[in-house]
PDB file of N, CA and C in Angstrom:
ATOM      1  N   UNK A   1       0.794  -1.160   0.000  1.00  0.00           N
ATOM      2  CA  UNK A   1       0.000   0.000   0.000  1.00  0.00           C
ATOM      3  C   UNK A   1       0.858   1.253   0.000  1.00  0.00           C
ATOM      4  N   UNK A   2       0.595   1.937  -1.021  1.00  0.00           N
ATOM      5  CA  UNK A   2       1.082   3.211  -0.960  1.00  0.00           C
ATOM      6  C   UNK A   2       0.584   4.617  -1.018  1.00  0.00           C
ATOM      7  N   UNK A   3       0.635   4.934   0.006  1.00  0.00           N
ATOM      8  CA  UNK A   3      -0.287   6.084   0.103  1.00  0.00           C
ATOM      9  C   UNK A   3       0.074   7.532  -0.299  1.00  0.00           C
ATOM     10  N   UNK A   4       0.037   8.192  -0.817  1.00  0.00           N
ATOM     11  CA  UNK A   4       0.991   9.918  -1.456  1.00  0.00           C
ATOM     12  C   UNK A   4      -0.186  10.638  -0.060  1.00  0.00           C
ATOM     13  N   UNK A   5       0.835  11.455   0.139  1.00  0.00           N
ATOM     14  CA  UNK A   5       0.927  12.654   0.725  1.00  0.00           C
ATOM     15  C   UNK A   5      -0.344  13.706  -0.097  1.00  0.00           C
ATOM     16  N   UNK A   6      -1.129  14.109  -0.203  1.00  0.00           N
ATOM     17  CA  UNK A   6      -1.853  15.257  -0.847  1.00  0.00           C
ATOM     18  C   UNK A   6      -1.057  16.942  -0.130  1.00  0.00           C
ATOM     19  N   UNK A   7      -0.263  16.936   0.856  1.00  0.00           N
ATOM     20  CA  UNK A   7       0.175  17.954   1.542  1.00  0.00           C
ATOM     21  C   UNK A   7       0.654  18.466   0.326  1.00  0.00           C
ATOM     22  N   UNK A   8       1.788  17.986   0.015  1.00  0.00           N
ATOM     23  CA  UNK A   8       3.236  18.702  -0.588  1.00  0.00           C
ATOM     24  C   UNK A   8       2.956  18.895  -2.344  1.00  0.00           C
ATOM     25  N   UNK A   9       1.568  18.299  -2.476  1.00  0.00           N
ATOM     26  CA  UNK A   9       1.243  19.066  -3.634  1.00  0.00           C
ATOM     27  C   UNK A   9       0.497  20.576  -3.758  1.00  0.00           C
ATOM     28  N   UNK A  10      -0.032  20.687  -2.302  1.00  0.00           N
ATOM     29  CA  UNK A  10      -0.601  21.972  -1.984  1.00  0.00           C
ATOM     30  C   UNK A  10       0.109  22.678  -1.257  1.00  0.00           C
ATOM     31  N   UNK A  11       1.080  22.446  -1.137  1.00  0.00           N
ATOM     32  CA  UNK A  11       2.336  23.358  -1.095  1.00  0.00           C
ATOM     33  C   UNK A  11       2.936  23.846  -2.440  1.00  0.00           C
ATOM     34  N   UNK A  12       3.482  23.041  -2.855  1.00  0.00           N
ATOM     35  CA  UNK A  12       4.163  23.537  -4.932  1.00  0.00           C
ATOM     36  C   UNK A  12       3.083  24.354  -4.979  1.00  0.00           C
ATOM     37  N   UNK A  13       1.300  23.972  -5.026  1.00  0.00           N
ATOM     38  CA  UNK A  13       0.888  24.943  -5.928  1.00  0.00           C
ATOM     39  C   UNK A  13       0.499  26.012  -4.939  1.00  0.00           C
ATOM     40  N   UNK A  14       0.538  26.386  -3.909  1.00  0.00           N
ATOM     41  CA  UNK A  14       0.731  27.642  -2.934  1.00  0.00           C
ATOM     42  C   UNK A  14       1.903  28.168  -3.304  1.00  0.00           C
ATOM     43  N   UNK A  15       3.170  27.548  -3.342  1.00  0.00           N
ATOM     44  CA  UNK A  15       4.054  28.167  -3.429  1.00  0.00           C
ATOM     45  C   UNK A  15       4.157  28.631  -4.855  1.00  0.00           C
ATOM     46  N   UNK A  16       3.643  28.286  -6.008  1.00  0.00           N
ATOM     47  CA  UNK A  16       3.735  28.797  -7.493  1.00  0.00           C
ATOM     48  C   UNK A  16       2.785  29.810  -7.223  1.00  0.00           C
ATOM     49  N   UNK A  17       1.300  29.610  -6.821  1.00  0.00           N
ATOM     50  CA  UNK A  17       0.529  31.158  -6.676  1.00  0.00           C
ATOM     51  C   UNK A  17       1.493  32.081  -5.851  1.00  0.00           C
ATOM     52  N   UNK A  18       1.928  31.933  -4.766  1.00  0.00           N
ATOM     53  CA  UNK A  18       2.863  32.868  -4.550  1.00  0.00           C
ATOM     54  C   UNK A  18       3.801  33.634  -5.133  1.00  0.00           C
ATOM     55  N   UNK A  19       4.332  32.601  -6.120  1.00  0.00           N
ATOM     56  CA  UNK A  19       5.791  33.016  -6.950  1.00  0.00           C
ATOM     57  C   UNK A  19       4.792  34.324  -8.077  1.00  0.00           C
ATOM     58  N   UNK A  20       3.621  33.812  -8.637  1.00  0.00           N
ATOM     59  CA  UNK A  20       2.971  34.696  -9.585  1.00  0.00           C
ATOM     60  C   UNK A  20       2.550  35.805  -8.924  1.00  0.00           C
ATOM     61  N   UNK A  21       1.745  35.939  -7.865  1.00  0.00           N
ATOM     62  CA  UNK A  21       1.573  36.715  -7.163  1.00  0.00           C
ATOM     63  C   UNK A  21       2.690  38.023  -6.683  1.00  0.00           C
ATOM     64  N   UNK A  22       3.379  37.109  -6.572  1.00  0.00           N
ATOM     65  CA  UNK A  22       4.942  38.292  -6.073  1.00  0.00           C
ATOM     66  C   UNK A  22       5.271  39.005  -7.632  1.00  0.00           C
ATOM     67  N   UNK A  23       5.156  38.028  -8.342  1.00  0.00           N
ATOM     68  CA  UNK A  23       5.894  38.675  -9.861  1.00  0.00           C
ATOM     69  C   UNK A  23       4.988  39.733 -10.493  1.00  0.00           C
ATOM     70  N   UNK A  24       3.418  39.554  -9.942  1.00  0.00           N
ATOM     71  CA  UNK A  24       2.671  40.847 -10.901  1.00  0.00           C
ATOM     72  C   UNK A  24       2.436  41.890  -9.684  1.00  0.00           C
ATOM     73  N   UNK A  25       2.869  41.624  -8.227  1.00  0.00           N
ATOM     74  CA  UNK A  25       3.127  42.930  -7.452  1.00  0.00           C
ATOM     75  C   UNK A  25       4.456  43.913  -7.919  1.00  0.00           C
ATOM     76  N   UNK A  26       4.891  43.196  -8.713  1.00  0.00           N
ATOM     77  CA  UNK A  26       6.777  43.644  -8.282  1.00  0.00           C
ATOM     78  C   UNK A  26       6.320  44.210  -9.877  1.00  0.00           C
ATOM     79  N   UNK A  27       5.589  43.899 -11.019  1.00  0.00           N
ATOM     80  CA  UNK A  27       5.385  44.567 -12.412  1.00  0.00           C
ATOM     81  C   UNK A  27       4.538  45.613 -12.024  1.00  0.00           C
ATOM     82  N   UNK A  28       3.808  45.386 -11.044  1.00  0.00           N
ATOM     83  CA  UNK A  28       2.590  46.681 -10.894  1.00  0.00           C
ATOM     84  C   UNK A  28       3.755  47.965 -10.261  1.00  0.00           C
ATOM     85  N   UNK A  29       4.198  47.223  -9.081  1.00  0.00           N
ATOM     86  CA  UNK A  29       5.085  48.280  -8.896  1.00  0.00           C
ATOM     87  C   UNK A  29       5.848  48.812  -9.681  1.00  0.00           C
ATOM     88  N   UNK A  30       6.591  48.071 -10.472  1.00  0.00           N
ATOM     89  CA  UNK A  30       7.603  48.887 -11.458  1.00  0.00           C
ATOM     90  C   UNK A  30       6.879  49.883 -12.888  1.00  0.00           C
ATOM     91  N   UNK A  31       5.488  49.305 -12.941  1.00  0.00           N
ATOM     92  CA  UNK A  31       5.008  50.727 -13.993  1.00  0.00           C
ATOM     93  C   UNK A  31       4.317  51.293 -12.719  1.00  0.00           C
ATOM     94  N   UNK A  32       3.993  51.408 -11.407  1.00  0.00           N
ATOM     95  CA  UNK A  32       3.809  52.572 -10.789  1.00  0.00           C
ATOM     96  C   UNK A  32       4.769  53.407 -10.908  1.00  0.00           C
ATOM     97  N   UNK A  33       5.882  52.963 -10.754  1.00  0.00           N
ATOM     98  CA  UNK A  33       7.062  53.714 -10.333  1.00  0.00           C
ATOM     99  C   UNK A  33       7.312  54.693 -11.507  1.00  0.00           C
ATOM    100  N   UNK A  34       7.277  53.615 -12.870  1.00  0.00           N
ATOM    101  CA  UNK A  34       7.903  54.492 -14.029  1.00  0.00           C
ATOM    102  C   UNK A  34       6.778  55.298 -14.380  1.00  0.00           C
ATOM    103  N   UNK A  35       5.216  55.240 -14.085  1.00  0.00           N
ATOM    104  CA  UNK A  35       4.583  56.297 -14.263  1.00  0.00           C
ATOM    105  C   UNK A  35       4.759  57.580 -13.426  1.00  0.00           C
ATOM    106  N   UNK A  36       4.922  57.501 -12.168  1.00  0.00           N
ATOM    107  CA  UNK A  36       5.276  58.459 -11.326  1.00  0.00           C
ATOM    108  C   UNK A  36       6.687  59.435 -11.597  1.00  0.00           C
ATOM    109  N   UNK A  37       7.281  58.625 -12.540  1.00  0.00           N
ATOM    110  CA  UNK A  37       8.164  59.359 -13.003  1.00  0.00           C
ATOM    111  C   UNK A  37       8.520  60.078 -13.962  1.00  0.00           C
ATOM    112  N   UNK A  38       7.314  59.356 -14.949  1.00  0.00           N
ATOM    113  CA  UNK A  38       6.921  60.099 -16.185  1.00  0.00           C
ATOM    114  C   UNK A  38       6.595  61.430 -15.654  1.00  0.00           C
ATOM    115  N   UNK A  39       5.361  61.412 -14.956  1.00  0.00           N
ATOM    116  CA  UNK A  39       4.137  62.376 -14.315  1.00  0.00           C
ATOM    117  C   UNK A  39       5.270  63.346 -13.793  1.00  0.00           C
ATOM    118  N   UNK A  40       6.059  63.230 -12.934  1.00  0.00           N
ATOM    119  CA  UNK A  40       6.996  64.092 -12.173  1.00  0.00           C
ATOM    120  C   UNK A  40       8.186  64.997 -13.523  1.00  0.00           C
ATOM    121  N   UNK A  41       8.361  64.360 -14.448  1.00  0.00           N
ATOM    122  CA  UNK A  41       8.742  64.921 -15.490  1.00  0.00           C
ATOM    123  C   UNK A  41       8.441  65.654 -16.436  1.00  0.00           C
ATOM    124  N   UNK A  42       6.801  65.386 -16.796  1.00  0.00           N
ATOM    125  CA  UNK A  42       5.700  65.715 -17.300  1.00  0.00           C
ATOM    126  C   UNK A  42       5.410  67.420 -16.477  1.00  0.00           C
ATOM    127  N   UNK A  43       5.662  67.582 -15.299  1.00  0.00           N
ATOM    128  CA  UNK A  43       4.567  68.194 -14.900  1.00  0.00           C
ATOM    129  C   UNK A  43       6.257  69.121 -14.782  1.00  0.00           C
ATOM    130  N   UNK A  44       7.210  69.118 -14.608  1.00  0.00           N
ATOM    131  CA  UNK A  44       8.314  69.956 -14.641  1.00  0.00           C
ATOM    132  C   UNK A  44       8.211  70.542 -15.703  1.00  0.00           C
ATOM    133  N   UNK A  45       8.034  70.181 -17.248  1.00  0.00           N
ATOM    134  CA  UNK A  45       7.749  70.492 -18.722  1.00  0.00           C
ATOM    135  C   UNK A  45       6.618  71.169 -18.597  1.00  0.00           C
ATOM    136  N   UNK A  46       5.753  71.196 -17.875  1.00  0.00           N
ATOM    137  CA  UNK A  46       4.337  72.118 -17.807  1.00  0.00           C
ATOM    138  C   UNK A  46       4.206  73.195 -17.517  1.00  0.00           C
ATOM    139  N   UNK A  47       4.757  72.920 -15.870  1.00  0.00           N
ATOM    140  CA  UNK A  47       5.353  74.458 -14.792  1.00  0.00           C
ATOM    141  C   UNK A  47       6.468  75.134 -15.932  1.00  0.00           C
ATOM    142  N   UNK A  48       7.350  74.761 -16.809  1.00  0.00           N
ATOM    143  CA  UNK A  48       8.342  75.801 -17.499  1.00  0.00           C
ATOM    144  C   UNK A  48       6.962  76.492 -18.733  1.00  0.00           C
ATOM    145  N   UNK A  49       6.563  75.600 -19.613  1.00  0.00           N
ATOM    146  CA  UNK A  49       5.579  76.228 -20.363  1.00  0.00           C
ATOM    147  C   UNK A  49       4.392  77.181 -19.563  1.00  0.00           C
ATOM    148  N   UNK A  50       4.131  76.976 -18.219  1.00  0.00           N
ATOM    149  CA  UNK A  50       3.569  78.068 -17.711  1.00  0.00           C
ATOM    150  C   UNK A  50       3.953  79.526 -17.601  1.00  0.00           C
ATOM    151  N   UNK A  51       5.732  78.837 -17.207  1.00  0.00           N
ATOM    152  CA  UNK A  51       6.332  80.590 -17.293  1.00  0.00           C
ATOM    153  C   UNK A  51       6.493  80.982 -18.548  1.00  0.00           C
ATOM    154  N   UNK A  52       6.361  80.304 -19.249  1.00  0.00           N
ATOM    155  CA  UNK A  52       7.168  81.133 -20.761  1.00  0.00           C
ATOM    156  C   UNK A  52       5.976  81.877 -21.147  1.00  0.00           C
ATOM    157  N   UNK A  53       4.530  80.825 -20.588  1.00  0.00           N
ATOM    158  CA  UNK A  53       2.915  81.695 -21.361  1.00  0.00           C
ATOM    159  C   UNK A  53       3.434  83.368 -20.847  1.00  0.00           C
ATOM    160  N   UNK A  54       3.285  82.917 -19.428  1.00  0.00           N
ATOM    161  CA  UNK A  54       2.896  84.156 -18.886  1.00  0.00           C
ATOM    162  C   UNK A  54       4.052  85.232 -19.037  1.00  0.00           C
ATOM    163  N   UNK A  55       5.116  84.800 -19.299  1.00  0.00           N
ATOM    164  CA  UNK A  55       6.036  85.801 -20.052  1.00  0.00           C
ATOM    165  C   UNK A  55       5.509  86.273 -20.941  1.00  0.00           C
ATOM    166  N   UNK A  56       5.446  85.371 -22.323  1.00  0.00           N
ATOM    167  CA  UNK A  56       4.548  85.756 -23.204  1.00  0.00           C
ATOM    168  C   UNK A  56       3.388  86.437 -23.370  1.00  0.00           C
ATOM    169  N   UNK A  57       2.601  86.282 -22.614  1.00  0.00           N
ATOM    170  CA  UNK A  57       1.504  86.962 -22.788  1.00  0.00           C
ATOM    171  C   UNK A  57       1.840  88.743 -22.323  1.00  0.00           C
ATOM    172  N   UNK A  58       3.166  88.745 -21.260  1.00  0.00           N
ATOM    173  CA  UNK A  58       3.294  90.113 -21.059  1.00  0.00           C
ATOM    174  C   UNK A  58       3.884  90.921 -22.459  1.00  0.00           C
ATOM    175  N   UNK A  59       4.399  89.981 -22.583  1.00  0.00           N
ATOM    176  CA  UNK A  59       5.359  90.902 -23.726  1.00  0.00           C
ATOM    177  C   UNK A  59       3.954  91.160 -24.752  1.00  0.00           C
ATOM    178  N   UNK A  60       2.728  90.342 -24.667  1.00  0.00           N
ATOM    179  CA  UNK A  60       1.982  90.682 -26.150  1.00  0.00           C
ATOM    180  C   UNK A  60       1.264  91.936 -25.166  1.00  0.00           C
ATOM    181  N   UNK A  61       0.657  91.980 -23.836  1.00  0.00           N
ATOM    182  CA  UNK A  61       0.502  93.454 -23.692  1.00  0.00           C
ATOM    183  C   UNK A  61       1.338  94.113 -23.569  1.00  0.00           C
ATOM    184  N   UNK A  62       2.182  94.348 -23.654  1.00  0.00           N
ATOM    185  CA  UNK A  62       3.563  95.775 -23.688  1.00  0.00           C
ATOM    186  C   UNK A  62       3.182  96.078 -25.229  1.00  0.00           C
ATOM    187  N   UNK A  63       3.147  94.523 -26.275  1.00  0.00           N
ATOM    188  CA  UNK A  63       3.045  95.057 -27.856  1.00  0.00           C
ATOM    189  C   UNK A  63       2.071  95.718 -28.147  1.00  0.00           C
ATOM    190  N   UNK A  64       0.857  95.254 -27.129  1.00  0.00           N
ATOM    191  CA  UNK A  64      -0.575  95.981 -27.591  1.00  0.00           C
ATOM    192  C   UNK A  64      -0.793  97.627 -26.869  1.00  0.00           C
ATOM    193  N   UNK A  65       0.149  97.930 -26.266  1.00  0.00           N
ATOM    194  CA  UNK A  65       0.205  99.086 -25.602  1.00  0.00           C
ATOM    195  C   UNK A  65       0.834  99.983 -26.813  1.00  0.00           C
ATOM    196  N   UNK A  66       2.128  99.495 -26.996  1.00  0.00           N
ATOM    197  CA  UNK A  66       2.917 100.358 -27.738  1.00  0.00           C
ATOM    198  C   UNK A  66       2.052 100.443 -29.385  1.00  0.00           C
ATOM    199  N   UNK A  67       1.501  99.174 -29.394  1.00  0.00           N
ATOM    200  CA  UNK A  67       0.791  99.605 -30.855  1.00  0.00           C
ATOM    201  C   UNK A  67      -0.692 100.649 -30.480  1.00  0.00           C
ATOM    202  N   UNK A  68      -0.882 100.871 -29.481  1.00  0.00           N
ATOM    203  CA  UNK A  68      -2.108 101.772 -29.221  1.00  0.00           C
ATOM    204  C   UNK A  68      -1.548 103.278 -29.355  1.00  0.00           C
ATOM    205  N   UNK A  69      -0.163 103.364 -28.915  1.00  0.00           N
ATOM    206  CA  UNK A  69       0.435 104.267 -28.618  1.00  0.00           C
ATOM    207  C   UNK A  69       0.925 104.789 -30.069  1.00  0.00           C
ATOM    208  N   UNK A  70       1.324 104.222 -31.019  1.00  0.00           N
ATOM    209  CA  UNK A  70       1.313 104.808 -32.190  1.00  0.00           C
ATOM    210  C   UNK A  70       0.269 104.649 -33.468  1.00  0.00           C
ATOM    211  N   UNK A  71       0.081 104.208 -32.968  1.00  0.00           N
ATOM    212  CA  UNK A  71      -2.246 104.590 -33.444  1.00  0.00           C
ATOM    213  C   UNK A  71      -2.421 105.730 -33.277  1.00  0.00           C
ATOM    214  N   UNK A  72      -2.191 106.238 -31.889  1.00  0.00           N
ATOM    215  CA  UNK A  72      -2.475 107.833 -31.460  1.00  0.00           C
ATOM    216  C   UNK A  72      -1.422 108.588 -32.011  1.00  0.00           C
ATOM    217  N   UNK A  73      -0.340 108.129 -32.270  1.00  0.00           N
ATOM    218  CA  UNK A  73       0.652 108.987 -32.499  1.00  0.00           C
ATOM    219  C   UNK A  73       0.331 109.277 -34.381  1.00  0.00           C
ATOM    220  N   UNK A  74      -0.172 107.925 -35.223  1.00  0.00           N
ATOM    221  CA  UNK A  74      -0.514 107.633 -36.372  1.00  0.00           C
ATOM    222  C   UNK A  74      -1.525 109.790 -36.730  1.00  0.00           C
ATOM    223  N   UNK A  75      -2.489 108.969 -35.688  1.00  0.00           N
ATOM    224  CA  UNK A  75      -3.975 110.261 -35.445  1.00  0.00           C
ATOM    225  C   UNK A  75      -3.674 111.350 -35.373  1.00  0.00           C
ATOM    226  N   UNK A  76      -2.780 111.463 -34.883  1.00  0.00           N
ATOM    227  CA  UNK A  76      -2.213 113.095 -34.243  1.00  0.00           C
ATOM    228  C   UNK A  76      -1.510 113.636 -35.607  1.00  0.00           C
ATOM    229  N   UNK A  77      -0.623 112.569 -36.046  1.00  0.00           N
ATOM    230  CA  UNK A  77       0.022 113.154 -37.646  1.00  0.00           C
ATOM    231  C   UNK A  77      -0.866 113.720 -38.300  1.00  0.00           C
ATOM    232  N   UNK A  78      -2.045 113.404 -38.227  1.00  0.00           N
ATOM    233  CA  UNK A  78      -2.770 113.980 -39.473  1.00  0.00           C
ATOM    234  C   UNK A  78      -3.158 115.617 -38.660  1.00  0.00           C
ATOM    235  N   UNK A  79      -3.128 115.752 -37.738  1.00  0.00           N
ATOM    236  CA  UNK A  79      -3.242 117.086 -37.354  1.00  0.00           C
ATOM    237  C   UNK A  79      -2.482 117.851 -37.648  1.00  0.00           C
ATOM    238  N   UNK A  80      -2.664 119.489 -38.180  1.00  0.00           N
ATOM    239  CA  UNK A  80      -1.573 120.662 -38.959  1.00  0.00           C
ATOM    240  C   UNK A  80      -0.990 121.184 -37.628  1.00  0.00           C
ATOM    241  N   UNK A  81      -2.062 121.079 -36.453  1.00  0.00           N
ATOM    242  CA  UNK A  81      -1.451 122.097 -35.354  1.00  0.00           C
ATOM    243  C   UNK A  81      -0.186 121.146 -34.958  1.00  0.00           C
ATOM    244  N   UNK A  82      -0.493 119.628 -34.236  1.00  0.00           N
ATOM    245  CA  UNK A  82       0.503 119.133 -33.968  1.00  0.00           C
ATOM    246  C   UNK A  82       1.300 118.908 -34.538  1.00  0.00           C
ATOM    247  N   UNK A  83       1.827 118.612 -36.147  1.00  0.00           N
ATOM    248  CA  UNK A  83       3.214 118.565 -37.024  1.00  0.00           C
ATOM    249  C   UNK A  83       3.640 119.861 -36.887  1.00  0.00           C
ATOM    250  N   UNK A  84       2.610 121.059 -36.890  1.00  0.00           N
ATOM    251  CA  UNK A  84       3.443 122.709 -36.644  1.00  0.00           C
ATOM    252  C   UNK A  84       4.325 122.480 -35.133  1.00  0.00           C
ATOM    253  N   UNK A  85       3.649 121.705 -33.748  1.00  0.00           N
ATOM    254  CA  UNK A  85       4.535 121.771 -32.817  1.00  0.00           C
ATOM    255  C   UNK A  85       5.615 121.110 -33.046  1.00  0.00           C
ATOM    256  N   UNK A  86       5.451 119.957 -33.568  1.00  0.00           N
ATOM    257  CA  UNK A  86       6.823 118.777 -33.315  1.00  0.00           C
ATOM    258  C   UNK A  86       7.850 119.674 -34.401  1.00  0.00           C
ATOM    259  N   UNK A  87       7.327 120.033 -35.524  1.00  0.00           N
ATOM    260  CA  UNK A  87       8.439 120.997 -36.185  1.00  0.00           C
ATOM    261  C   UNK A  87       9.294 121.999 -35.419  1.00  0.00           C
ATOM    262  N   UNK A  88       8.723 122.825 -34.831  1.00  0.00           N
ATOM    263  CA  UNK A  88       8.791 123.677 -33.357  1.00  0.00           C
ATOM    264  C   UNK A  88       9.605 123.187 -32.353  1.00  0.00           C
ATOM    265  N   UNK A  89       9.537 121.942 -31.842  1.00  0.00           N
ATOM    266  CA  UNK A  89      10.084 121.746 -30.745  1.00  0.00           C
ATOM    267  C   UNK A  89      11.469 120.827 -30.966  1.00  0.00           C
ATOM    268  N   UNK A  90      11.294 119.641 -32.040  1.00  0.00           N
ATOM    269  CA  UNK A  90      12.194 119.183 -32.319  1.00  0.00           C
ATOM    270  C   UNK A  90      13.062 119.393 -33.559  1.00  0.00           C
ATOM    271  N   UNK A  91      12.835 120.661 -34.396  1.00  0.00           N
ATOM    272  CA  UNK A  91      13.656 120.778 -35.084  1.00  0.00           C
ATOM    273  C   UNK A  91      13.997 122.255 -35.230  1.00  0.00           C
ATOM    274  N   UNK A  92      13.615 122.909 -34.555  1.00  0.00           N
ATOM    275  CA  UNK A  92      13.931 124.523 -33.807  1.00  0.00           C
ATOM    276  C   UNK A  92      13.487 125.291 -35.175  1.00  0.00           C
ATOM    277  N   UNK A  93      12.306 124.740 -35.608  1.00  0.00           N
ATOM    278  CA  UNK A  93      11.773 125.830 -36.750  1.00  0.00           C
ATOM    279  C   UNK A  93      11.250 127.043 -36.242  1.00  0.00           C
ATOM    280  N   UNK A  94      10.947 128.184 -37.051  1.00  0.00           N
ATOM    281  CA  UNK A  94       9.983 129.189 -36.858  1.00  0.00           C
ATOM    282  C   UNK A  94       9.561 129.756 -37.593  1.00  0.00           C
ATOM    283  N   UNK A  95       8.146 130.418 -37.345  1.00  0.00           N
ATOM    284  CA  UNK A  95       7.062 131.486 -38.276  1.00  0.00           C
ATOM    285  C   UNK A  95       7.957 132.567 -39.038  1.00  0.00           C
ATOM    286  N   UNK A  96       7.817 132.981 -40.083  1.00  0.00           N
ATOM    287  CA  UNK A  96       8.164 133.999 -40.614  1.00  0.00           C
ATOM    288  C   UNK A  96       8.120 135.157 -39.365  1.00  0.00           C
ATOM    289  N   UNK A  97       9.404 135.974 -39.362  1.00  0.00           N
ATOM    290  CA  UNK A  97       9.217 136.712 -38.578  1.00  0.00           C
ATOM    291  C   UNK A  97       9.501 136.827 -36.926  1.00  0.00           C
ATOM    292  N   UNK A  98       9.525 135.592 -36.619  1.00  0.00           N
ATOM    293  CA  UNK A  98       9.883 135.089 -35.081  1.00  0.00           C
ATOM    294  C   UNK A  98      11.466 134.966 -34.953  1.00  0.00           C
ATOM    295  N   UNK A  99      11.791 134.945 -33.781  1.00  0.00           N
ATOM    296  CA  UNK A  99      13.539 134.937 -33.546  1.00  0.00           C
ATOM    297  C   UNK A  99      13.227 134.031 -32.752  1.00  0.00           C
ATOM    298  N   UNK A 100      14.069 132.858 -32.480  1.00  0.00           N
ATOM    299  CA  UNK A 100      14.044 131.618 -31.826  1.00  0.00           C
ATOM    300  C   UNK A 100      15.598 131.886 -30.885  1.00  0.00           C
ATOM    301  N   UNK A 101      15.511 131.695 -29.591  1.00  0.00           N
ATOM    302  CA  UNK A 101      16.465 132.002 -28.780  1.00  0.00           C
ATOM    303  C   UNK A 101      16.743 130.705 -28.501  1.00  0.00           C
ATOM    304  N   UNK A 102      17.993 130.273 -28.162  1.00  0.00           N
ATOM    305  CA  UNK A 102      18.541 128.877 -27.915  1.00  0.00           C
ATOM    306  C   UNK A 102      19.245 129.299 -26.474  1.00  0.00           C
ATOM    307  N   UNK A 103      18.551 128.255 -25.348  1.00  0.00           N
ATOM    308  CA  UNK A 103      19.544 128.316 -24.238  1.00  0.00           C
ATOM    309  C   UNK A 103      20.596 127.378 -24.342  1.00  0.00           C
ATOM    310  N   UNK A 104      21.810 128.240 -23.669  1.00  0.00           N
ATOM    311  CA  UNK A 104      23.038 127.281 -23.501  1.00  0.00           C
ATOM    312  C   UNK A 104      24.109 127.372 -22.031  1.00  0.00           C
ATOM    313  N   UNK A 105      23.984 126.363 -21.925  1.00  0.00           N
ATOM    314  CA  UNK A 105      24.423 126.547 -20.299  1.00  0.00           C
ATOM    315  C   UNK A 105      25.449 126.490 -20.004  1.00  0.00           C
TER     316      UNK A 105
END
């Protein structure tokens, strides 16, 4: 009479669910890991494109200022009184008849 053990076969296969078990904790962990590291890399590349927007976006209002600013300056050209001043002031013209005094210090 020979009788087998039923133990030590439910051991091997405990111990093989174990072995699988350990092997898809230890894969889960390793794409946790490499996602967390993606994500942590990912989000460094984000925070820099945040500063560059908001750089950017200053520099486009400074552009939209200065282009407002010679819009008006555009408007004003067409005025006779104001080209008579800027003639006047920045290029020391004068009316028939006027004497233009120059200070010098």
């Amino acid at each position: 009479m020979v009788t087998e053990n039923p133990r030590p076969q439910q051991t091997s296969a405990k111990r093989g669910m174990r072995r699988r078990i350990r092997a898809v904790l230890i894969l889960a962990l390793a794409v946790t890991i490499w996602c967390g590291v993606k994500w942590y890399e990912q989000h460094g590349v984000v925070q820099a494109k945040l500063e560059q927007l908001a750089q950017l976006e200053q520099q486009l209002e400074a552009t939209k200022q200065l282009n407002e600013q010679y819009q008006l300056e555009i408007t004003r050209m067409e005025d006779p009184e104001y080209i008579e001043q800027l003639l006047r002031k920045e290029l020391h013209m004068t009316k028939d008849g006027e004497k233009l005094f120059i200070k010098t210090d």
